[in-house]
N, C-alpha and C. Protein backbone atom coordinates (compact mmCIF):
# COMPACT_ATOMS: atom_id res chain seq x y z
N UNK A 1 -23.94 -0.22 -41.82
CA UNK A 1 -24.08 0.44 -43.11
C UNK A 1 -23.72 1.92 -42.92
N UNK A 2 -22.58 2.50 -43.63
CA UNK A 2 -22.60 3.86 -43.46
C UNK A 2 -23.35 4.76 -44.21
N UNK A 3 -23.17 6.26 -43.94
CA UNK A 3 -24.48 7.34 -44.37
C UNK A 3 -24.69 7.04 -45.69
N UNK A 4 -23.40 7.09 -46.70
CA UNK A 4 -23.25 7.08 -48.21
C UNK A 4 -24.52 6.06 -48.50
N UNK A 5 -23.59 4.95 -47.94
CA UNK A 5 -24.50 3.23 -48.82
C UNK A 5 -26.37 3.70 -48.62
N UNK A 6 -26.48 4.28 -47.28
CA UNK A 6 -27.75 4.15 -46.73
C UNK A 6 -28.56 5.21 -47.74
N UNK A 7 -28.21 6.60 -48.28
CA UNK A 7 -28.57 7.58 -48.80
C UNK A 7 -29.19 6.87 -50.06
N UNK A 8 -27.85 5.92 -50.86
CA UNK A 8 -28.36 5.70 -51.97
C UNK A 8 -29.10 4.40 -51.50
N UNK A 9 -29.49 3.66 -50.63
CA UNK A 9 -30.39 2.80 -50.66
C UNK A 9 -31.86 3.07 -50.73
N UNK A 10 -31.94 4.38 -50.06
CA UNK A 10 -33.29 5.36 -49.80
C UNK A 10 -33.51 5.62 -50.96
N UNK A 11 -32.90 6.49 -51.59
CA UNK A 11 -32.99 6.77 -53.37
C UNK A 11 -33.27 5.40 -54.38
N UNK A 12 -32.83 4.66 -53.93
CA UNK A 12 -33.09 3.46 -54.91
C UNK A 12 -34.41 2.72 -54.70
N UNK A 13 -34.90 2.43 -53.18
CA UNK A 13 -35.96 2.39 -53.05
C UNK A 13 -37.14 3.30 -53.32
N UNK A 14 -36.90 4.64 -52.99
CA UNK A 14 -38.01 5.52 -53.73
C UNK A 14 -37.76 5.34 -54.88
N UNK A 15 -37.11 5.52 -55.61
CA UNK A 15 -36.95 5.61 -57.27
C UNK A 15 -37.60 4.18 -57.87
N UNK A 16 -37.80 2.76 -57.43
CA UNK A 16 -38.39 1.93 -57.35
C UNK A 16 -39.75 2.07 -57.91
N UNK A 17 -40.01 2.26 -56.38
CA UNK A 17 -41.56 2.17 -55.91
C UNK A 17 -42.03 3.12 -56.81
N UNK A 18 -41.53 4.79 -56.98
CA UNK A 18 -42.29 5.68 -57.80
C UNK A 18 -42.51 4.89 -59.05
N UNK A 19 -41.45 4.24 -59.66
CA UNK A 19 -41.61 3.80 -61.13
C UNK A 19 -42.78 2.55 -61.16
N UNK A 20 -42.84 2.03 -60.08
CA UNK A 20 -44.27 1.01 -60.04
C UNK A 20 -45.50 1.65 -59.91
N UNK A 21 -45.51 2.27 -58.88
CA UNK A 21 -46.74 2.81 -58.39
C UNK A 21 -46.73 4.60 -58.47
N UNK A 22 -46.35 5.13 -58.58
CA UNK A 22 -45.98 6.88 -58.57
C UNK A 22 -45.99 7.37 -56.87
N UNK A 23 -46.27 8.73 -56.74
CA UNK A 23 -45.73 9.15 -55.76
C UNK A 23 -46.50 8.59 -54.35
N UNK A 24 -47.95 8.29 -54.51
CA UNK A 24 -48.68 7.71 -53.67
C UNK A 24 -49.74 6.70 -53.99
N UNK A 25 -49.33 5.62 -52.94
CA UNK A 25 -49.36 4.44 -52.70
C UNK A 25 -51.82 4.36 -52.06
N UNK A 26 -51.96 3.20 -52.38
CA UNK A 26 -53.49 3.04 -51.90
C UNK A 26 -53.06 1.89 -51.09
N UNK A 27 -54.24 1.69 -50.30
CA UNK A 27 -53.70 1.04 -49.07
C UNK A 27 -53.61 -0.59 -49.61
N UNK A 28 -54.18 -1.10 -50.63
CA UNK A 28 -53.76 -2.31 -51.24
C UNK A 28 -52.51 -2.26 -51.77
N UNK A 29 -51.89 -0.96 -52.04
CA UNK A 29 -50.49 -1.04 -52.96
C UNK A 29 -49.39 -1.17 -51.84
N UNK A 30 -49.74 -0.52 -50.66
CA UNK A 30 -49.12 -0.29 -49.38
C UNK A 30 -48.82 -1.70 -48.63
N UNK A 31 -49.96 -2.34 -48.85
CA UNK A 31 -50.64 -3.92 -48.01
C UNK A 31 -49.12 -4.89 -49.19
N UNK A 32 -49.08 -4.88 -50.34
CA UNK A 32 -48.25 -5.46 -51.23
C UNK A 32 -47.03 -5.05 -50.98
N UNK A 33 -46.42 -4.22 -51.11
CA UNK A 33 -45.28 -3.21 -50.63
C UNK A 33 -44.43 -4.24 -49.33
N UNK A 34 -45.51 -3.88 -48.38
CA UNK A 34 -45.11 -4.34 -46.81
C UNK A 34 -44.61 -6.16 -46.75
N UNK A 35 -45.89 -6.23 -47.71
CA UNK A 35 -45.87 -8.12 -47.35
C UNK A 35 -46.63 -8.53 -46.34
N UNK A 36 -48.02 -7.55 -46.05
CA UNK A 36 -48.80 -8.38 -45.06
C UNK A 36 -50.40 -7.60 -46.32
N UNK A 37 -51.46 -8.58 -45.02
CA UNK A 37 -52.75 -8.27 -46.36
C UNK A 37 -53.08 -6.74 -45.69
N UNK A 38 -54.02 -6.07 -46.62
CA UNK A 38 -54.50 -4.80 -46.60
C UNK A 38 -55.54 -4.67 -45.39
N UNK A 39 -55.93 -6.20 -44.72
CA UNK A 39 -56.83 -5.89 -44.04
C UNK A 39 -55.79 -5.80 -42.28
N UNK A 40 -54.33 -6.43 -42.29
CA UNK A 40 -53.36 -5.68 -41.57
C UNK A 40 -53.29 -4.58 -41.49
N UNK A 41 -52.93 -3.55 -42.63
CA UNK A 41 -52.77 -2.73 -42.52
C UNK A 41 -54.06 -2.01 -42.18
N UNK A 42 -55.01 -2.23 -42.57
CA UNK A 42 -56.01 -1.19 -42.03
C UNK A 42 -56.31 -1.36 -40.53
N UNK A 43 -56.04 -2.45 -39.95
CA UNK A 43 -56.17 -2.97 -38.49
C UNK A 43 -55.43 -1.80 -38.09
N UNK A 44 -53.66 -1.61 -38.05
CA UNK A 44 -52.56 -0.77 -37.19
C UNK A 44 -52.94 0.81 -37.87
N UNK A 45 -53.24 0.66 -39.09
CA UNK A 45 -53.38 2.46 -39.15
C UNK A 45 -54.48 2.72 -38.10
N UNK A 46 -55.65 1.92 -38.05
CA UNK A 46 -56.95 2.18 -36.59
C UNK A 46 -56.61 2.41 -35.67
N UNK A 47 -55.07 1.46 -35.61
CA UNK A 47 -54.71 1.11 -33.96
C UNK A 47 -53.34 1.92 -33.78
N UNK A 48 -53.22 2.67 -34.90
CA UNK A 48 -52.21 3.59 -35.11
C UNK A 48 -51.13 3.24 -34.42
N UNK A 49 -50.43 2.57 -34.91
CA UNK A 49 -49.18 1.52 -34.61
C UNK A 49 -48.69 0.79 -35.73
N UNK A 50 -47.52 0.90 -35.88
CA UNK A 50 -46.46 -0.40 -36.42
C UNK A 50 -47.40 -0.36 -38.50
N UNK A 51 -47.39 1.04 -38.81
CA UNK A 51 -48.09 1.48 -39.80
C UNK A 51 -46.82 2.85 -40.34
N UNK A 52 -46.78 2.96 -42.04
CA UNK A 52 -46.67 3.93 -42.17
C UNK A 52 -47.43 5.11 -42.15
N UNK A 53 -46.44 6.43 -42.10
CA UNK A 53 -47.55 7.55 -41.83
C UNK A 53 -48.58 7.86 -43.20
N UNK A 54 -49.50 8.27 -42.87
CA UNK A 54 -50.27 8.10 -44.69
C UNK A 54 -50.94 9.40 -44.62
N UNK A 55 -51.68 9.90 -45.73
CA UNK A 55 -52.56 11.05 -45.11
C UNK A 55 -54.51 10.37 -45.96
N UNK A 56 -54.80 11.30 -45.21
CA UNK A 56 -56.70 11.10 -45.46
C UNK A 56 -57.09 11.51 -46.71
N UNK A 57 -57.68 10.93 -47.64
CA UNK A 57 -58.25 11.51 -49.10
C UNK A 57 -59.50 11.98 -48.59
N UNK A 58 -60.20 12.43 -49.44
CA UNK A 58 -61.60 13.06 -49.35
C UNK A 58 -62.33 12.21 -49.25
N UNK A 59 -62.61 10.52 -49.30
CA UNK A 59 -63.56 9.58 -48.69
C UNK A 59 -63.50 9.09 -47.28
N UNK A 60 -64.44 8.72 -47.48
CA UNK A 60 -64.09 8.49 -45.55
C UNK A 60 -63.18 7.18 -45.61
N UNK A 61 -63.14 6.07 -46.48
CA UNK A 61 -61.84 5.13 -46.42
C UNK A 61 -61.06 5.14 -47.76
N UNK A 62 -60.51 6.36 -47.81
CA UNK A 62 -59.72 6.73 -48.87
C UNK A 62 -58.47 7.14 -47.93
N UNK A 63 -57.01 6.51 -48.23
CA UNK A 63 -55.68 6.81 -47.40
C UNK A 63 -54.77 6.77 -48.35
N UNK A 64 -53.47 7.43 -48.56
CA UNK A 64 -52.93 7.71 -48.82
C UNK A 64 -51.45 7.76 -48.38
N UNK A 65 -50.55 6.50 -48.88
CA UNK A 65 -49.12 6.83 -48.32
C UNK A 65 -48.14 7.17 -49.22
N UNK A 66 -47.65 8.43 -49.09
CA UNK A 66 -46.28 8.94 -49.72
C UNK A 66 -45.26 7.57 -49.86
N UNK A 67 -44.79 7.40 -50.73
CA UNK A 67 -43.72 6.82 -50.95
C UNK A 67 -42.20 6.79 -50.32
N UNK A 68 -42.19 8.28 -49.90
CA UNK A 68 -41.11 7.95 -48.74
C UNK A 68 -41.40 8.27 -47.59
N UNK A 69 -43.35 7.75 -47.01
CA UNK A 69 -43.07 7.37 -45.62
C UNK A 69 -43.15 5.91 -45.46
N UNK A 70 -43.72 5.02 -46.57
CA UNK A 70 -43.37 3.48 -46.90
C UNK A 70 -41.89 3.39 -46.57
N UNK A 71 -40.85 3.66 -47.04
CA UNK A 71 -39.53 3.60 -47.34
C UNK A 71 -39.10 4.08 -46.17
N UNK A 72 -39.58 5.06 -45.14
CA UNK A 72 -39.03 5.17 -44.07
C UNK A 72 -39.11 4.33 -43.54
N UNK A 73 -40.39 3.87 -43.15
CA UNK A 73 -41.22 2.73 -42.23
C UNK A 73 -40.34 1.32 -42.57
N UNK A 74 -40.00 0.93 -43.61
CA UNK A 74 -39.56 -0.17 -43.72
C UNK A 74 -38.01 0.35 -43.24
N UNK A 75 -37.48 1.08 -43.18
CA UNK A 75 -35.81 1.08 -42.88
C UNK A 75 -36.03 1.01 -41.43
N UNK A 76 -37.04 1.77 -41.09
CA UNK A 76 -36.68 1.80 -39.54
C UNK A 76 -36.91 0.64 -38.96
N UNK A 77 -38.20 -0.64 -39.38
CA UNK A 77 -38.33 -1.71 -39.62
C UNK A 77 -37.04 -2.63 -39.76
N UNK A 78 -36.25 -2.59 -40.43
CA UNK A 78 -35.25 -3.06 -40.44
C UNK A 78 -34.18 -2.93 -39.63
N UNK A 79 -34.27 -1.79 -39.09
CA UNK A 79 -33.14 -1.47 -37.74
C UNK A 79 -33.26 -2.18 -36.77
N UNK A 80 -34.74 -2.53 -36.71
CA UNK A 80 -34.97 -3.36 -35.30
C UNK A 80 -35.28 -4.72 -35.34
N UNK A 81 -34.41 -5.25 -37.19
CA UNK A 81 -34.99 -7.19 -36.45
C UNK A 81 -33.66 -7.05 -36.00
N UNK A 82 -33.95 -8.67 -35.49
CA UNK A 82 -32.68 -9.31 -34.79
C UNK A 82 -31.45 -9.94 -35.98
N UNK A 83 -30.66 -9.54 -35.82
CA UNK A 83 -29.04 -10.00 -36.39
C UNK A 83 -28.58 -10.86 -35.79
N UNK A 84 -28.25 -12.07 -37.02
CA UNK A 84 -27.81 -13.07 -36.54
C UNK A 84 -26.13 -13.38 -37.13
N UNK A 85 -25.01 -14.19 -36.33
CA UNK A 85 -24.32 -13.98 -37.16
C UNK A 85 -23.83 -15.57 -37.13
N UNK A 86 -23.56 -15.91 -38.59
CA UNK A 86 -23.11 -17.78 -38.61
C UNK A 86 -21.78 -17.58 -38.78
């Protein structure tokens, strides 16, 4: 995929997600997003791994992920499955 295609894929995915959910995501919207349950995701943000970056709200389990560190996380996610070719 070159820079162009990839730029506007980023843009199309944020522009997405903002119009569903706005600029930040709760960790159930995050858990839906990904395609695994929320109680995944709260496992790897603990184990701080294989998680997007999120930031801390003012509760003690209140988190918060920007919309384009979801959208990072999944591209870079995607760089690394395996390609197959038929």
């Amino acid at each position: 995929m070159n820079l162009d295609n990839n730029k506007e894929l980023i843009l199309t995915m944020i522009q997405t997600l903002i119009s569903k959910y706005g600029l930040l995501l709760n960790s159930n919207q995050t858990a839906e997003v990904l395609g695994i349950s929320s109680r995944t995701l709260d496992e790897r943000r603990k184990s701080c791994s294989d998680c997007p970056n999120y930031i801390e709200g003012n509760g003690k389990k209140s988190f918060m992920f920007p919309v384009q560190n979801i959208v990072e996380y999944q591209l870079k996610k995607s760089q690394q499955s395996v390609k197959t070719i038929f």
